[in-house]
N, C-alpha and C. Protein backbone atom coordinates (compact mmCIF):
# COMPACT_ATOMS: atom_id res chain seq x y z
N UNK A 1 109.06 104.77 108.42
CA UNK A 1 110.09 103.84 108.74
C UNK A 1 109.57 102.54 109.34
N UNK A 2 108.27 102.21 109.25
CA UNK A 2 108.15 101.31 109.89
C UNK A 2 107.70 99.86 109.02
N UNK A 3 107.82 98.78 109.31
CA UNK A 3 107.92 97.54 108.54
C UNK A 3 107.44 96.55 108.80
N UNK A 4 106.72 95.91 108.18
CA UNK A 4 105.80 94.87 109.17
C UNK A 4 104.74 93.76 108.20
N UNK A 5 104.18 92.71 108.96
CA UNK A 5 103.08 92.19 107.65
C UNK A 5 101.50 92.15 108.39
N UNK A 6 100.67 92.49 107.84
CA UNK A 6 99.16 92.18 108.49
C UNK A 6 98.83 91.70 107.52
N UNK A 7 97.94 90.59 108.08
CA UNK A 7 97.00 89.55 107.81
C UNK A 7 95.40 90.04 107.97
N UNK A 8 95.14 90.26 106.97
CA UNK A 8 93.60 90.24 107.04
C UNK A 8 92.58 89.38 106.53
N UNK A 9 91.47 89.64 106.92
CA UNK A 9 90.54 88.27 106.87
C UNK A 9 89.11 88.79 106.17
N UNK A 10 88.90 88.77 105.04
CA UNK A 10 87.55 89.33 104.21
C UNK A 10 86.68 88.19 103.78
N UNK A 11 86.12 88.80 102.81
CA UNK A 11 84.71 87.89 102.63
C UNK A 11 84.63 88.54 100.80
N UNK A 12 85.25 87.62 99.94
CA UNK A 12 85.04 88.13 98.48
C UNK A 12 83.57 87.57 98.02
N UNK A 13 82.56 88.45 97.90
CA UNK A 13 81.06 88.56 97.27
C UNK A 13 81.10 88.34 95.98
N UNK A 14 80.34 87.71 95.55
CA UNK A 14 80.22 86.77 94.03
C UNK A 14 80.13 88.03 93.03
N UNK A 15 80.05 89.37 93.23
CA UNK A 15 80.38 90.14 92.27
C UNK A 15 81.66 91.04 92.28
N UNK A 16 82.43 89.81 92.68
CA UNK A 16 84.23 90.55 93.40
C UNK A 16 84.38 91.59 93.93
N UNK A 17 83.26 92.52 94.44
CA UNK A 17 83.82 93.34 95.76
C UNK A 17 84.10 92.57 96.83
N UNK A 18 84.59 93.62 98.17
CA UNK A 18 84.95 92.94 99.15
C UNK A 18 84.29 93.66 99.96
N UNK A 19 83.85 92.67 101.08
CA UNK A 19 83.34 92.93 102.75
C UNK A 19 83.62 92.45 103.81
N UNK A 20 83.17 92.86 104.81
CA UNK A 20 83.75 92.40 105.79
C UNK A 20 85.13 91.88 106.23
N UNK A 21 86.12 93.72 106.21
CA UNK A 21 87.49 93.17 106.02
C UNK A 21 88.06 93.32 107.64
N UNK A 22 88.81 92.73 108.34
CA UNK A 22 89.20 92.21 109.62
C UNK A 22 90.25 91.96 109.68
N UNK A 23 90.67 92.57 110.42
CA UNK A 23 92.37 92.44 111.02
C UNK A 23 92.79 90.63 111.37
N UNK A 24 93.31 89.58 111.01
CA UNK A 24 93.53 88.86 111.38
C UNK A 24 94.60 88.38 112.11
N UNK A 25 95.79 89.65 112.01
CA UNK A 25 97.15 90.07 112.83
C UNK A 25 97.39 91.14 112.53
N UNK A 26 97.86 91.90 113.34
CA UNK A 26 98.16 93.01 113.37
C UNK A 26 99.75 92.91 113.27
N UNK A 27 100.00 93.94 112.01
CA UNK A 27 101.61 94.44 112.00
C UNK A 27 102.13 95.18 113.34
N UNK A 28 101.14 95.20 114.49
CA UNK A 28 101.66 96.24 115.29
C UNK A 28 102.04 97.43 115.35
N UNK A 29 101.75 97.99 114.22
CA UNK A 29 101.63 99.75 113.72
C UNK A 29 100.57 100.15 112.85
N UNK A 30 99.92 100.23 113.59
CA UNK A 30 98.49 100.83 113.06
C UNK A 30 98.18 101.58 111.67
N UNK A 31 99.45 102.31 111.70
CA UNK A 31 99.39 103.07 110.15
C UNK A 31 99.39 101.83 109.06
N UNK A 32 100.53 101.17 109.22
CA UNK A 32 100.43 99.90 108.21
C UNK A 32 99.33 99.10 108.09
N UNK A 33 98.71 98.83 109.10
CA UNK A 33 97.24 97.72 109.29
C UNK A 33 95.89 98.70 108.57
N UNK A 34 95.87 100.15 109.07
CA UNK A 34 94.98 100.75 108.20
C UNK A 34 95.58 101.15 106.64
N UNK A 35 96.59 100.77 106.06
CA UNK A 35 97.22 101.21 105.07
C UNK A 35 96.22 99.71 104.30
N UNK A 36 96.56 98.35 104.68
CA UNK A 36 96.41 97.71 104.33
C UNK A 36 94.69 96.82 104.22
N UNK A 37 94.17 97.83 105.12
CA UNK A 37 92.41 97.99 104.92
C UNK A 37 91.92 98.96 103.87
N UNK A 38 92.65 99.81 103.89
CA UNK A 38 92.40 101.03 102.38
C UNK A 38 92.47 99.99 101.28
N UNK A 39 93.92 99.55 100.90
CA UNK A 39 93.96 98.73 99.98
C UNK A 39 93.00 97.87 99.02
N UNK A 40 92.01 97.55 100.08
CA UNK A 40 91.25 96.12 99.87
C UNK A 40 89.39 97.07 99.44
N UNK A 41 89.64 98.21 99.83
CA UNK A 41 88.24 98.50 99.78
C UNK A 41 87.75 99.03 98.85
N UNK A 42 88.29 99.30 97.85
CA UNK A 42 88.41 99.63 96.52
C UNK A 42 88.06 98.82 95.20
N UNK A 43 88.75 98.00 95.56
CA UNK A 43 88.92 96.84 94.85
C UNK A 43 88.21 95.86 94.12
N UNK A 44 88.16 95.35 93.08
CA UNK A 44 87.81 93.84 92.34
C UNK A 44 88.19 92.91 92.27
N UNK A 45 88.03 91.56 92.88
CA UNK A 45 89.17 90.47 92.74
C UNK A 45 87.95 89.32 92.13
N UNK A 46 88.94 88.37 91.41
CA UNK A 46 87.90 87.49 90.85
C UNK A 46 87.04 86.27 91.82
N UNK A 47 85.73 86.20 91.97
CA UNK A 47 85.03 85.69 92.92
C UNK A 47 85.56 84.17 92.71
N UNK A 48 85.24 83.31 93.91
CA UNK A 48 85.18 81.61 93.43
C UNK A 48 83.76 81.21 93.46
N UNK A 49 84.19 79.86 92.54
CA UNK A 49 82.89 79.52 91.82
C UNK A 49 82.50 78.06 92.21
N UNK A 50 81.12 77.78 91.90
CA UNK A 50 80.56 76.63 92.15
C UNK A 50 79.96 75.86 91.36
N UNK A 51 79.98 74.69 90.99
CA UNK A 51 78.75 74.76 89.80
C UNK A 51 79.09 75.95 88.60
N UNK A 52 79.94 76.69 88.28
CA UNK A 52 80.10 77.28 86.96
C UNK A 52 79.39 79.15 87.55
N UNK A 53 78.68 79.14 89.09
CA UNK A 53 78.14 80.01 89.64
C UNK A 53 79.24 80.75 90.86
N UNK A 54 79.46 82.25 90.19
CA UNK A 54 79.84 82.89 91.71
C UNK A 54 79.47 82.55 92.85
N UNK A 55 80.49 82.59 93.44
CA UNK A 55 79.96 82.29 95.14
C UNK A 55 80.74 83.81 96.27
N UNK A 56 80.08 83.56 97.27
CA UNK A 56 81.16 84.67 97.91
C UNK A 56 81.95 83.61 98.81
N UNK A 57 83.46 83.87 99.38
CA UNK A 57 84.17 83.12 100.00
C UNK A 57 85.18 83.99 101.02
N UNK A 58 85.24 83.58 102.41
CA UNK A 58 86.21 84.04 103.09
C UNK A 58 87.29 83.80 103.09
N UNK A 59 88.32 84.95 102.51
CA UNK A 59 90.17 85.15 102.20
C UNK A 59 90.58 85.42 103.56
N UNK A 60 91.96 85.00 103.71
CA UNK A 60 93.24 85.47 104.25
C UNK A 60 94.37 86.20 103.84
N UNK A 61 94.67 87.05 103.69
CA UNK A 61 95.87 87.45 103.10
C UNK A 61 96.93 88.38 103.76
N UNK A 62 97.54 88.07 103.59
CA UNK A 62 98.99 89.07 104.43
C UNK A 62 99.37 90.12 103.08
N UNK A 63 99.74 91.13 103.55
CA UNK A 63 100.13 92.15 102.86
C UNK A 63 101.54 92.21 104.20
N UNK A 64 102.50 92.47 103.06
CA UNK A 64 103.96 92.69 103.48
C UNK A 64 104.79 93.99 103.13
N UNK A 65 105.07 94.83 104.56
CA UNK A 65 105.76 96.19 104.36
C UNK A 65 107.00 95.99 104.57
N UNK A 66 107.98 96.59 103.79
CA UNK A 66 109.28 96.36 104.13
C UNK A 66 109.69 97.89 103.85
N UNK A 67 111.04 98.11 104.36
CA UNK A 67 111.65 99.03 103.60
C UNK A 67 113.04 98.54 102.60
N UNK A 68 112.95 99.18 101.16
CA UNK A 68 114.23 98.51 100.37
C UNK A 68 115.27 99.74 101.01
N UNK A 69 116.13 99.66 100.21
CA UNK A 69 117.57 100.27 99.84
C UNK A 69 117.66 100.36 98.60
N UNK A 70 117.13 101.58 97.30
CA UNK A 70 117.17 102.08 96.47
C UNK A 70 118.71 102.80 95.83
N UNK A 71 119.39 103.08 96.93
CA UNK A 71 121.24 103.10 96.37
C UNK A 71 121.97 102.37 95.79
């Protein structure tokens, strides 16, 4: 039941994994903030580039929990 947004703060590596992922706000419910570190650690996202060359770059992103009404 609980609902909330965390902001986290990573580091996408020129071969689109991710590191160094960091709470940058906390939803204030821990289950959601580690819900939303699982998320990211898995993952491939497309690197940014320089010169036509991967680079690695530090993201922000909020991930947003809500609850709907499915009735």
């Amino acid at each position: 039941g609980d609902e909330g947004i965390v902001t986290l703060r990573f580091i996408v590596q020129p071969d689109g994994s991710v590191s160094d992922i960091r709470i940058a706000r906390s939803s204030g419910h821990p289950r959601l903030d580690a819900a939303a570190q699982k998320a990211l650690r898995n993952i491939k996202l497309q690197p940014a580039t320089c010169h036509g060359k991967p680079i690695a770059m530090r993201v922000h992103y909020s991930f947003k929990f809500e609850l709907t009404d499915d009735s």
